[in-house]
PDB file of N, CA and C in Angstrom:
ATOM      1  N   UNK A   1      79.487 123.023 116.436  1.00  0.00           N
ATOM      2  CA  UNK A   1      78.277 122.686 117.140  1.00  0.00           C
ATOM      3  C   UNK A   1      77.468 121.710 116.288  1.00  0.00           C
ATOM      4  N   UNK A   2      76.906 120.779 116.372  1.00  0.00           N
ATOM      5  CA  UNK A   2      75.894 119.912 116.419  1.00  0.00           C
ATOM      6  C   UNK A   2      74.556 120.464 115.752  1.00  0.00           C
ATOM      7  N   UNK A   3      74.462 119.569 114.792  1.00  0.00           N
ATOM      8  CA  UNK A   3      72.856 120.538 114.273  1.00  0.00           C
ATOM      9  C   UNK A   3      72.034 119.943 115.466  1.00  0.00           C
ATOM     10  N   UNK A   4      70.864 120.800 115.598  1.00  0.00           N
ATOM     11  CA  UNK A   4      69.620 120.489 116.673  1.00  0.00           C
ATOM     12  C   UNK A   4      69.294 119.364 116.724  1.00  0.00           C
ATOM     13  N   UNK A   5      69.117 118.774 115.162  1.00  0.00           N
ATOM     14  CA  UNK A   5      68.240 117.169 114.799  1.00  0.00           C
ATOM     15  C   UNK A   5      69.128 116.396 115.720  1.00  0.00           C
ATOM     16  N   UNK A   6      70.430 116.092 115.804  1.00  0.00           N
ATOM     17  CA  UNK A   6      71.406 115.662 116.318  1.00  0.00           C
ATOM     18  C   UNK A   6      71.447 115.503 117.677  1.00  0.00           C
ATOM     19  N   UNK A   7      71.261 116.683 118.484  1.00  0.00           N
ATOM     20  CA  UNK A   7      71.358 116.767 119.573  1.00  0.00           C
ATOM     21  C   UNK A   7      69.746 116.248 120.359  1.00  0.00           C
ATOM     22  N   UNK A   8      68.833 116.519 119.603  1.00  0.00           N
ATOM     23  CA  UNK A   8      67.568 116.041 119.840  1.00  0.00           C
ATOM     24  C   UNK A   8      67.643 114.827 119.839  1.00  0.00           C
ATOM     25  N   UNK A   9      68.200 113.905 119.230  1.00  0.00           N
ATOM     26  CA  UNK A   9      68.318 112.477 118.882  1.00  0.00           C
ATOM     27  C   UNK A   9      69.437 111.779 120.325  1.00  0.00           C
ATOM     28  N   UNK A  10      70.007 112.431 120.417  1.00  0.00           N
ATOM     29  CA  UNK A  10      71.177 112.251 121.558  1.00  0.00           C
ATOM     30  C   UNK A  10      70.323 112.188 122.824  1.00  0.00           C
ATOM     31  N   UNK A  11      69.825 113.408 123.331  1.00  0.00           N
ATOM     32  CA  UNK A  11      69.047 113.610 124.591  1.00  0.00           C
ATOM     33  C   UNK A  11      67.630 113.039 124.884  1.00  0.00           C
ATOM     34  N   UNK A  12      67.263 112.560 123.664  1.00  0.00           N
ATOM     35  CA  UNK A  12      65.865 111.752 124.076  1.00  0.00           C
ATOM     36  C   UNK A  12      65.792 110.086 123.574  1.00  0.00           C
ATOM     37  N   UNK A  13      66.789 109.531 123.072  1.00  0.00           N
ATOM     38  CA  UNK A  13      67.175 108.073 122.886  1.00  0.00           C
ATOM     39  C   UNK A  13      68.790 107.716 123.309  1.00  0.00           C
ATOM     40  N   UNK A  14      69.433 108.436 124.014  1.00  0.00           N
ATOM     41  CA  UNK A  14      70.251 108.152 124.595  1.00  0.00           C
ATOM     42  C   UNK A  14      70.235 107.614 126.163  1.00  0.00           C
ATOM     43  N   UNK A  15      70.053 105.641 126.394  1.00  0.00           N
ATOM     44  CA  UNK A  15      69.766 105.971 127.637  1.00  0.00           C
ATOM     45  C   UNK A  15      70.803 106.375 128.584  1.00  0.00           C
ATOM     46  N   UNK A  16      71.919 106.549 128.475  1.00  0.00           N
ATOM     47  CA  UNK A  16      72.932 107.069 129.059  1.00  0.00           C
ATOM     48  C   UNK A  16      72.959 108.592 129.744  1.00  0.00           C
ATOM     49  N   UNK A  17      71.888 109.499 128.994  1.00  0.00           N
ATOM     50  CA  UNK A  17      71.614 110.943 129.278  1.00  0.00           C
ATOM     51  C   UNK A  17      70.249 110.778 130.101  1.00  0.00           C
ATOM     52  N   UNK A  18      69.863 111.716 131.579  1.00  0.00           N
ATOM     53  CA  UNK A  18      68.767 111.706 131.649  1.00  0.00           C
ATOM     54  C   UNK A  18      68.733 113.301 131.027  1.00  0.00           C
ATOM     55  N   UNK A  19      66.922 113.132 130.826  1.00  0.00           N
ATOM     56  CA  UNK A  19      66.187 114.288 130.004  1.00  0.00           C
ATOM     57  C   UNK A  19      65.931 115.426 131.178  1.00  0.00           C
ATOM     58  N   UNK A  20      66.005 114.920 132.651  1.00  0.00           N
ATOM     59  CA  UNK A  20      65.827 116.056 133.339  1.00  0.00           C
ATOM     60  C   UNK A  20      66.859 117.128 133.551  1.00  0.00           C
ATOM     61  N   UNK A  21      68.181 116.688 132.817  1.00  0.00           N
ATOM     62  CA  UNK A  21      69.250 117.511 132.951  1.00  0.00           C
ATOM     63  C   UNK A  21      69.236 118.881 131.740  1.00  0.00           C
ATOM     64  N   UNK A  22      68.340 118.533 130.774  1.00  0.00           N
ATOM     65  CA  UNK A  22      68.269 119.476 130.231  1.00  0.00           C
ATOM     66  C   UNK A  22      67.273 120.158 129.844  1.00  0.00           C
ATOM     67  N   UNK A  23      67.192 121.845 129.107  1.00  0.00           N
ATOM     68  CA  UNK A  23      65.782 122.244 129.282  1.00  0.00           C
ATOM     69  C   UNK A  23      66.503 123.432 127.717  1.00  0.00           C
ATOM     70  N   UNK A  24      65.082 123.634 127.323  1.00  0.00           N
ATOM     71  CA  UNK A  24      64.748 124.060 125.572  1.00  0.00           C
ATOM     72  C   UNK A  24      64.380 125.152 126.431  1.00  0.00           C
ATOM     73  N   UNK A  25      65.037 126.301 125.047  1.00  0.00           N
ATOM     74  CA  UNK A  25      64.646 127.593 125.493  1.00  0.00           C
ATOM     75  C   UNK A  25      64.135 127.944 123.818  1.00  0.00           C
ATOM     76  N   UNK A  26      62.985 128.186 123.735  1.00  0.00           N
ATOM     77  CA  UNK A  26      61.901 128.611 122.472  1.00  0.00           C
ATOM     78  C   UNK A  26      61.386 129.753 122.088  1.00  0.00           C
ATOM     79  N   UNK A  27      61.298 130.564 121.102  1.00  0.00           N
ATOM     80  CA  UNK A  27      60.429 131.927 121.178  1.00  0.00           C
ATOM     81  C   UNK A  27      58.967 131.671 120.862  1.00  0.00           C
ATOM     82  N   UNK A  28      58.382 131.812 121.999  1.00  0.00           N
ATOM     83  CA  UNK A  28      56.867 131.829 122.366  1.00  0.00           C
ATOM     84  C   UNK A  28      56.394 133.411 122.484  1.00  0.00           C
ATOM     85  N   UNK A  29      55.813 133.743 121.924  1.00  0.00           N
ATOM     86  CA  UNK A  29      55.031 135.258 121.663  1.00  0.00           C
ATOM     87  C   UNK A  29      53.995 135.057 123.201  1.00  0.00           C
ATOM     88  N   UNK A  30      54.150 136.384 123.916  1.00  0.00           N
ATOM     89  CA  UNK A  30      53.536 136.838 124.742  1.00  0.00           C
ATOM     90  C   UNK A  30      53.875 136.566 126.190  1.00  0.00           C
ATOM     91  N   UNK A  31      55.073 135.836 125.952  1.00  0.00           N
ATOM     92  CA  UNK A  31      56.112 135.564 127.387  1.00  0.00           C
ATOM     93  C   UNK A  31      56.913 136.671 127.315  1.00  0.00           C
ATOM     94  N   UNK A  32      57.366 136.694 128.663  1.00  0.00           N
ATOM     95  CA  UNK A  32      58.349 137.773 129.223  1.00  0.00           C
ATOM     96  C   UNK A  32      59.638 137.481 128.300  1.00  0.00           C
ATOM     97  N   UNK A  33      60.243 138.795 127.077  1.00  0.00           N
ATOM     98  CA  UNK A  33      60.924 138.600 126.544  1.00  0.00           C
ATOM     99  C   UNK A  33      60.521 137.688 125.190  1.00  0.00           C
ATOM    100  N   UNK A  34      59.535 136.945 124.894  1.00  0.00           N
ATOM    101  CA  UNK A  34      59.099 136.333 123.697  1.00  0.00           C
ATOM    102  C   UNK A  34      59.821 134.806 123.723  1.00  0.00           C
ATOM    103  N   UNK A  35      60.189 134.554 124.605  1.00  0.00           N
ATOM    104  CA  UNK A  35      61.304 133.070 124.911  1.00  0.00           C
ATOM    105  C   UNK A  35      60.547 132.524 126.023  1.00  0.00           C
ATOM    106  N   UNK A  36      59.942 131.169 126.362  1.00  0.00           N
ATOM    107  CA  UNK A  36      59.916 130.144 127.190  1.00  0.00           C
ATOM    108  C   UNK A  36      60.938 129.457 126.920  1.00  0.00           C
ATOM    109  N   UNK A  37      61.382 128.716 128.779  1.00  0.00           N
ATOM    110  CA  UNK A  37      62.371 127.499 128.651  1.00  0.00           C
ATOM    111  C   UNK A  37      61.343 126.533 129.448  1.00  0.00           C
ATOM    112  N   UNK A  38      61.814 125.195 128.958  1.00  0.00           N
ATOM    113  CA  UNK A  38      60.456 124.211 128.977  1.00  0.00           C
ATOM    114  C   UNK A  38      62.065 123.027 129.765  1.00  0.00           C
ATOM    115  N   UNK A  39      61.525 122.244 130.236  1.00  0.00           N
ATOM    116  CA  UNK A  39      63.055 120.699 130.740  1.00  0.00           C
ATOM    117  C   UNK A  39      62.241 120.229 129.727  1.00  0.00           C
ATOM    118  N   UNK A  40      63.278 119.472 129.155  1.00  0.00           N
ATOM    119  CA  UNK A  40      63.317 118.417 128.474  1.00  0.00           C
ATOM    120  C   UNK A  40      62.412 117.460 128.326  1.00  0.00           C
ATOM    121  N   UNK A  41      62.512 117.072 129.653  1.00  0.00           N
ATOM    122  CA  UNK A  41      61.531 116.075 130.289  1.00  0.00           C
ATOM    123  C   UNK A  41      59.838 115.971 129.684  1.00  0.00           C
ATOM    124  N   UNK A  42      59.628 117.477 129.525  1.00  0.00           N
ATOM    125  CA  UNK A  42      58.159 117.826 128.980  1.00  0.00           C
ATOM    126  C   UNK A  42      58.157 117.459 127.574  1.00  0.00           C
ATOM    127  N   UNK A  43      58.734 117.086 126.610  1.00  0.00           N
ATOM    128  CA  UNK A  43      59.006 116.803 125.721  1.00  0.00           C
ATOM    129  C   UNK A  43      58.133 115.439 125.365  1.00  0.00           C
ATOM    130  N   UNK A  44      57.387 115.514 124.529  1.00  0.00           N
ATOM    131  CA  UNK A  44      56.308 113.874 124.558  1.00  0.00           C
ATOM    132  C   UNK A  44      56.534 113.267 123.210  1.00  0.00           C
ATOM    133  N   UNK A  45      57.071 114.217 121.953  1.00  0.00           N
ATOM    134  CA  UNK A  45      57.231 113.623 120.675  1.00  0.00           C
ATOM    135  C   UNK A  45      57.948 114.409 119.785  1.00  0.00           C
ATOM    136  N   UNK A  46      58.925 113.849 118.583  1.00  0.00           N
ATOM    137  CA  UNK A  46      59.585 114.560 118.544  1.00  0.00           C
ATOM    138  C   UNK A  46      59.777 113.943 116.958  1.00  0.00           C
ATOM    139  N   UNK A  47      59.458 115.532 116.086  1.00  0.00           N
ATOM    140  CA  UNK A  47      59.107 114.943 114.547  1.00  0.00           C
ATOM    141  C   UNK A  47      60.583 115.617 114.097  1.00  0.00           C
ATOM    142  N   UNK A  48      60.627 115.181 112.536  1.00  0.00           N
ATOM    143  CA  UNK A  48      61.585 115.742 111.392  1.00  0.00           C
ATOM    144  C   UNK A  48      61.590 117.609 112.073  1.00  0.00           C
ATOM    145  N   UNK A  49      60.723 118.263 112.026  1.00  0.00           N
ATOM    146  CA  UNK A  49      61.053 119.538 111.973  1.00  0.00           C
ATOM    147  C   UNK A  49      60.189 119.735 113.035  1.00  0.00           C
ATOM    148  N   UNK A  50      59.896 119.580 114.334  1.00  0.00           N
ATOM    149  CA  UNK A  50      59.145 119.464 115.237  1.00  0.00           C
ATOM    150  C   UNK A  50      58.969 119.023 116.537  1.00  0.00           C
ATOM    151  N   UNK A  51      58.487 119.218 117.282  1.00  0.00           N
ATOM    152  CA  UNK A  51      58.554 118.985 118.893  1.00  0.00           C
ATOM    153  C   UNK A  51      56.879 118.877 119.729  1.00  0.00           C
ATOM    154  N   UNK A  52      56.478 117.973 120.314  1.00  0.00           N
ATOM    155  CA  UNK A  52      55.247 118.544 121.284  1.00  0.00           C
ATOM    156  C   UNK A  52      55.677 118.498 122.382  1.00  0.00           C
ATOM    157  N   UNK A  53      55.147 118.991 123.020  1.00  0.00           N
ATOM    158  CA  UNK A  53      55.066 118.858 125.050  1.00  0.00           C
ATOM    159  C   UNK A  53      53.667 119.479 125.555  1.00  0.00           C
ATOM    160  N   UNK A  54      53.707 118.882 126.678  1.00  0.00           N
ATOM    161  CA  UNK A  54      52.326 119.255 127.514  1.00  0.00           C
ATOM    162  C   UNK A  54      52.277 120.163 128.022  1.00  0.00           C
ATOM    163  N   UNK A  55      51.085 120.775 128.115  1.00  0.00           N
ATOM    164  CA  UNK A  55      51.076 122.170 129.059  1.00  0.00           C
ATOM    165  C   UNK A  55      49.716 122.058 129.547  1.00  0.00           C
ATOM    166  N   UNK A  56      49.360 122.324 130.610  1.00  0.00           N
ATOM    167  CA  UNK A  56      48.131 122.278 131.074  1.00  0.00           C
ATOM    168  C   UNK A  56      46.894 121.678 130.779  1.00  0.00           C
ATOM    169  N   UNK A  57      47.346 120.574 130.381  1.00  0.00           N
ATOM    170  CA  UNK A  57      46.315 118.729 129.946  1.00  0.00           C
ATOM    171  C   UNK A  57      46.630 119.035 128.544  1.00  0.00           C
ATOM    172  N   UNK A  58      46.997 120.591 127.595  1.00  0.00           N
ATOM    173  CA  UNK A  58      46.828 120.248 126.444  1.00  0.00           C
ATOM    174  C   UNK A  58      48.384 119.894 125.412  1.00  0.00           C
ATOM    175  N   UNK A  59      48.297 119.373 124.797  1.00  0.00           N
ATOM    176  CA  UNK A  59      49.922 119.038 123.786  1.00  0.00           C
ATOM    177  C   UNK A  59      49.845 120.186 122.977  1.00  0.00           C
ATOM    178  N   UNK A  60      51.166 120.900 123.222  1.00  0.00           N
ATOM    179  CA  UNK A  60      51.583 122.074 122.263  1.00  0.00           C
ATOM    180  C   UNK A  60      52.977 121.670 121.187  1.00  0.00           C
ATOM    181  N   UNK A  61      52.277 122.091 119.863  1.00  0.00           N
ATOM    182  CA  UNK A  61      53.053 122.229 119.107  1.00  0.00           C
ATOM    183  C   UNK A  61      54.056 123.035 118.784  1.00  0.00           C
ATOM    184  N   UNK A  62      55.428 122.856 119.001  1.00  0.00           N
ATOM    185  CA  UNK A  62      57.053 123.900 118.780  1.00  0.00           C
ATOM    186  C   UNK A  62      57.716 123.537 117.276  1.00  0.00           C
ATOM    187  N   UNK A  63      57.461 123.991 115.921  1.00  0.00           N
ATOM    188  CA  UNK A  63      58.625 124.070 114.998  1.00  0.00           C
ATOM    189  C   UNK A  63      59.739 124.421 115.514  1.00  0.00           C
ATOM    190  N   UNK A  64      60.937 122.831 114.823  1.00  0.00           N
ATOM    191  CA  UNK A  64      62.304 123.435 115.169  1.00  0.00           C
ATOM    192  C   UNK A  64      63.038 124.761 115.414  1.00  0.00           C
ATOM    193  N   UNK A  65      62.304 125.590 114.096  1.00  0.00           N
ATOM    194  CA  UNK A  65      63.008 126.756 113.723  1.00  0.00           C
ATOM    195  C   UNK A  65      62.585 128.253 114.730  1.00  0.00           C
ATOM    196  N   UNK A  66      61.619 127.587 115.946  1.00  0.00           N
ATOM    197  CA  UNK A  66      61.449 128.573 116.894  1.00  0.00           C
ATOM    198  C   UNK A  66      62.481 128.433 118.075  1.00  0.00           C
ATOM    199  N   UNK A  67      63.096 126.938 118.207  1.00  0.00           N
ATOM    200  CA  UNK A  67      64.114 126.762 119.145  1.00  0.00           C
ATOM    201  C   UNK A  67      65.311 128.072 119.479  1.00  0.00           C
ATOM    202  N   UNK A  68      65.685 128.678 120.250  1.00  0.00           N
ATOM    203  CA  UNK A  68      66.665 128.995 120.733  1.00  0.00           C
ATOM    204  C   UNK A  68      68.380 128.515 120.976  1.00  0.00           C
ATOM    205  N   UNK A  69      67.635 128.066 122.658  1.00  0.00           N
ATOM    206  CA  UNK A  69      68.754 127.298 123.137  1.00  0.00           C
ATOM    207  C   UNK A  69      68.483 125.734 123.385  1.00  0.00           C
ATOM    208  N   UNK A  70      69.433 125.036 123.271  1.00  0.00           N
ATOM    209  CA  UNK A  70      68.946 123.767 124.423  1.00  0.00           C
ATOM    210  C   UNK A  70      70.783 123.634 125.456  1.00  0.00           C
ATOM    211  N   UNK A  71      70.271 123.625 126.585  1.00  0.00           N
ATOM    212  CA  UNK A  71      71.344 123.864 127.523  1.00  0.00           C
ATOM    213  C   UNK A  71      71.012 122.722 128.499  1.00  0.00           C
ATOM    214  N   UNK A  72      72.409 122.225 128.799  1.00  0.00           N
ATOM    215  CA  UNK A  72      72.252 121.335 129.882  1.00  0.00           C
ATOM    216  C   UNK A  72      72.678 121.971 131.317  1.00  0.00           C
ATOM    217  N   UNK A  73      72.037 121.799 132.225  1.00  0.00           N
ATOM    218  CA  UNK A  73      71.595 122.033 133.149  1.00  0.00           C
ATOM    219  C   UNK A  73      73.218 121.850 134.443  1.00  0.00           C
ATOM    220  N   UNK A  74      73.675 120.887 134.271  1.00  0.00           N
ATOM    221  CA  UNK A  74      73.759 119.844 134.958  1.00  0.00           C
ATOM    222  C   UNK A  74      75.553 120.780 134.991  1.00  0.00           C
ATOM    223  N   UNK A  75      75.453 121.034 133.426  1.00  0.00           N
ATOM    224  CA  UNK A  75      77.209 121.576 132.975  1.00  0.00           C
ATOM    225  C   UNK A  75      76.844 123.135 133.053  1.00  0.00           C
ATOM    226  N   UNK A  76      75.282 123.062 132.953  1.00  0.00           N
ATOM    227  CA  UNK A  76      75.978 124.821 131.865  1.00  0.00           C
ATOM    228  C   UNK A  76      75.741 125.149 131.175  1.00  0.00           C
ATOM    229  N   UNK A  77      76.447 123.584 130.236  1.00  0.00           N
ATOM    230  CA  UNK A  77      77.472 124.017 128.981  1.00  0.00           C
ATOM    231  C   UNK A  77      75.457 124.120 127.826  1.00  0.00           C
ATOM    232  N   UNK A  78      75.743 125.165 126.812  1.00  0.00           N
ATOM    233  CA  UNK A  78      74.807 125.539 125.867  1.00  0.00           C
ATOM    234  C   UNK A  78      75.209 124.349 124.525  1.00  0.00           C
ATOM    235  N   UNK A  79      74.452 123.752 124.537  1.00  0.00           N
ATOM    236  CA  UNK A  79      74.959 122.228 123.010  1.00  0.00           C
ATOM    237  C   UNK A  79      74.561 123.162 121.859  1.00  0.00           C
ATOM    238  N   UNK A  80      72.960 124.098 122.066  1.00  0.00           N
ATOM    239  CA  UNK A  80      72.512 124.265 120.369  1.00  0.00           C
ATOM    240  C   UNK A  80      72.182 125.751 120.542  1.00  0.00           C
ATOM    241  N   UNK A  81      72.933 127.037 120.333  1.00  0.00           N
ATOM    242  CA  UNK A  81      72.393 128.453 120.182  1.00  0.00           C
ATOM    243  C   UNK A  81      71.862 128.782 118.713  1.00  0.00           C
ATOM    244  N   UNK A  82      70.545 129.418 118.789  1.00  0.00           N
ATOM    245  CA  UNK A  82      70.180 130.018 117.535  1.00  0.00           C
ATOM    246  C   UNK A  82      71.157 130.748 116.728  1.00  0.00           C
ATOM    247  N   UNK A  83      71.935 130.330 115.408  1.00  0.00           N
ATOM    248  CA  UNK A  83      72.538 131.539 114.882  1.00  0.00           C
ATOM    249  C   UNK A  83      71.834 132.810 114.446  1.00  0.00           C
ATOM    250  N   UNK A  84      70.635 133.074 114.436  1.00  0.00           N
ATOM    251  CA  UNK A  84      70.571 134.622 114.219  1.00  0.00           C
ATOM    252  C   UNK A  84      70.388 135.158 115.461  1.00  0.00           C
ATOM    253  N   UNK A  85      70.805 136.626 114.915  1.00  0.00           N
ATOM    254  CA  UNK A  85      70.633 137.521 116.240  1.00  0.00           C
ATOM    255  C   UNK A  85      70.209 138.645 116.197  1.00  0.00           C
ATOM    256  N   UNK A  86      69.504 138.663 115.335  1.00  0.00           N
ATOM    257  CA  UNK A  86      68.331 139.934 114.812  1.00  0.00           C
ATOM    258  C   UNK A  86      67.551 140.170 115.824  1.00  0.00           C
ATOM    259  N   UNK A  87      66.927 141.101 115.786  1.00  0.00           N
ATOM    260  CA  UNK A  87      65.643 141.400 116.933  1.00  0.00           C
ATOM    261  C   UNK A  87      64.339 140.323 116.263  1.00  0.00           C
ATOM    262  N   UNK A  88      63.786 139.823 116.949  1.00  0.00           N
ATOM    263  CA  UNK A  88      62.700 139.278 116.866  1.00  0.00           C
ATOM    264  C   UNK A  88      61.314 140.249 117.224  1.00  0.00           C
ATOM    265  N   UNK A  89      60.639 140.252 116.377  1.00  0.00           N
ATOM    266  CA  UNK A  89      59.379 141.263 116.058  1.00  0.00           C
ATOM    267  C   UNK A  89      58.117 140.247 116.755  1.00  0.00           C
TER     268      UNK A  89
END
């Protein structure tokens, strides 16, 4: 598998891929299960260890290391699963 940086770099400067085909699944505290999935598409900037997207007029900040999944839509197919699999507190 593809480190994240990689696949992040692929799906948002690749014009060959559109971004609506795929969607980030994140652990966000106080969602059903502690995981939001966000499309791609919402995606507005995208740092070394970092991500923003919009949510309700305001830009939210995602560290890489909260990412999950990123899955394309379109296949299915899962490009980036979190390797741990501990319970999350």
């Amino acid at each position: 598998m593809l480190p994240l940086k990689n696949i992040f770099n692929r799906i948002f400067w690749d014009k060959r891929l559109d971004r609506g085909d795929y969607v980030i699944t994140f652990i966000h505290r106080g969602a059903p299960s502690d995981e939001k999935t966000i499309a791609a598409s919402l995606v507005k900037q995208v740092g070394k260890s970092w991500f923003t997207y919009e949510e309700e007029g305001s830009e939210v900040y995602i560290p890489m290391h909260r990412i999950v999944t990123v899955k394309n839509l379109k296949t299915g197919e899962i490009l980036w699963r979190k390797r741990t699999t501990s319970k999350r507190v």
